[in-house]
Protein backbone atom coordinates (compact mmCIF):
# COMPACT_ATOMS: atom_id res chain seq x y z
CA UNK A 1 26.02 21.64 -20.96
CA UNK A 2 22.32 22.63 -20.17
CA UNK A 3 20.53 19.50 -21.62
CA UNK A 4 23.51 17.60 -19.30
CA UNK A 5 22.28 19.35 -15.86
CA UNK A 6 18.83 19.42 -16.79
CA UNK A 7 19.29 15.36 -17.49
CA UNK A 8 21.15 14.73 -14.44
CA UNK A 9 18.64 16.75 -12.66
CA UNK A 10 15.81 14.61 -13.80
CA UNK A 11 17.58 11.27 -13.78
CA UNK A 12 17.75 12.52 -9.70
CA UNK A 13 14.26 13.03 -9.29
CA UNK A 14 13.51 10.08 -11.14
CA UNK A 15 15.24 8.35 -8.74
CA UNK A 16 14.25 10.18 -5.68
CA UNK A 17 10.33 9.35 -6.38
CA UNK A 18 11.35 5.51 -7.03
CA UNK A 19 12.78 5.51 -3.87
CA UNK A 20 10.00 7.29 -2.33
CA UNK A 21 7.55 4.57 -3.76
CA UNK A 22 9.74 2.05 -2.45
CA UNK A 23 9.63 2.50 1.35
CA UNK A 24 5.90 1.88 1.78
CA UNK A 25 7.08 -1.57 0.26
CA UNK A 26 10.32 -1.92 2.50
CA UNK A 27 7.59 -1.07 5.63
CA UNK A 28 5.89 -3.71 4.41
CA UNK A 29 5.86 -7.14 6.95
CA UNK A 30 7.83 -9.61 5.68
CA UNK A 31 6.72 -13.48 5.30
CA UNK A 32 7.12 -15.38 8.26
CA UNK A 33 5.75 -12.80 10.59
CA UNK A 34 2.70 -13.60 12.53
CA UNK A 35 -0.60 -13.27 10.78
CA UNK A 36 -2.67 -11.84 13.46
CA UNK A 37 0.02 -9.48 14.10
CA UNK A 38 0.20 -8.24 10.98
CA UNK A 39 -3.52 -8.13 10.17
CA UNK A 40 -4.11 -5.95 13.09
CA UNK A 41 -1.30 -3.45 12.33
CA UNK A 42 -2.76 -3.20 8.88
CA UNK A 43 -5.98 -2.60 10.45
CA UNK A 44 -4.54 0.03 12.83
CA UNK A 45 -3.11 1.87 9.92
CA UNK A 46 -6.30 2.49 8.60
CA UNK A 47 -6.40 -0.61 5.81
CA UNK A 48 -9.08 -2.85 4.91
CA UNK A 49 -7.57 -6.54 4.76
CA UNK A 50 -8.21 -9.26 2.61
CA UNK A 51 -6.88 -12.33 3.97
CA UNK A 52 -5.32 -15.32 0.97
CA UNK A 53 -4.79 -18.57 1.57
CA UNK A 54 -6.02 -21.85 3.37
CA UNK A 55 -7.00 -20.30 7.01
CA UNK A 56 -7.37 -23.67 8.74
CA UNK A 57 -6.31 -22.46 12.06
CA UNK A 58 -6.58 -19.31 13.97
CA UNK A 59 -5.51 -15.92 12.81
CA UNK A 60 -2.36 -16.09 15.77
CA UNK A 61 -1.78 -20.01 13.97
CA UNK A 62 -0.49 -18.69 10.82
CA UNK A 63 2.11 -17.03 9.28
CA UNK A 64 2.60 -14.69 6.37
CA UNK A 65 3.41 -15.30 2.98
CA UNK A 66 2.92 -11.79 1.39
CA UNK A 67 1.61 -8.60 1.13
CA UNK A 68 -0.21 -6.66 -1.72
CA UNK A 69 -1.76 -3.84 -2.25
CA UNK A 70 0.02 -2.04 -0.08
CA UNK A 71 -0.02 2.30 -1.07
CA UNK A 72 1.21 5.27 0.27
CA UNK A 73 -1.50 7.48 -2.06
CA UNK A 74 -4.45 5.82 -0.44
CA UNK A 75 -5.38 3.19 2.17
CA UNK A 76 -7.70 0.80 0.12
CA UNK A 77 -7.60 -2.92 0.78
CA UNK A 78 -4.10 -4.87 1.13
CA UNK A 79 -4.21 -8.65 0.53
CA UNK A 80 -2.41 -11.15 3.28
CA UNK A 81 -1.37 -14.47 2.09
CA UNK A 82 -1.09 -17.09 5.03
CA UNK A 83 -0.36 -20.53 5.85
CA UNK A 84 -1.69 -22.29 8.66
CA UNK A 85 -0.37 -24.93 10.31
CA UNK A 86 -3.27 -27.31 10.88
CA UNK A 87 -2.68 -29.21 14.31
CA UNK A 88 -5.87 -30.96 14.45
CA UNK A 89 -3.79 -34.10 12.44
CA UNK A 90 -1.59 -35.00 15.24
């Protein structure tokens, strides 16, 4: 009966501190969300950014793909993929 409570005990932590990890990734902007936007945010939360992708436009142009590097243990540098819509064609 001990090794069961002492399982389900840890199987609940377990699962606590996944869930835990997972919020920082839940706060994290979703694609589709302005790039600029979401750059400075970053920035105002204390992280360095790396910005991805073809940047043929302005920052406030171009929307986001995804987000990396995101961590709740230490604010090191989170990588932003764009896209940029490049209006100089039309």
């Amino acid at each position: 009966m001990n090794r069961f409570i002492l399982g389900a005990a840890g199987a609940g932590i377990l699962a606590a501190t996944t869930l835990g990890l997972a919020v920082p990734a839940a706060a994290a902007p979703l694609g589709g969300s302005n790039a600029s936007e979401v750059v400075n945010a970053l920035r105002a939360k204390g992280y360095d950014v790396q910005i991805n992708g073809d940047q043929s436009a302005s920052l406030s142009a171009c929307t986001v793909t995804d987000v990396s590097g995101l961590s709740s243990a230490s604010k090191g540098t989170v990588y932003v993929g764009v896209s940029c819509n490049d209006d100089h064609d039309e």
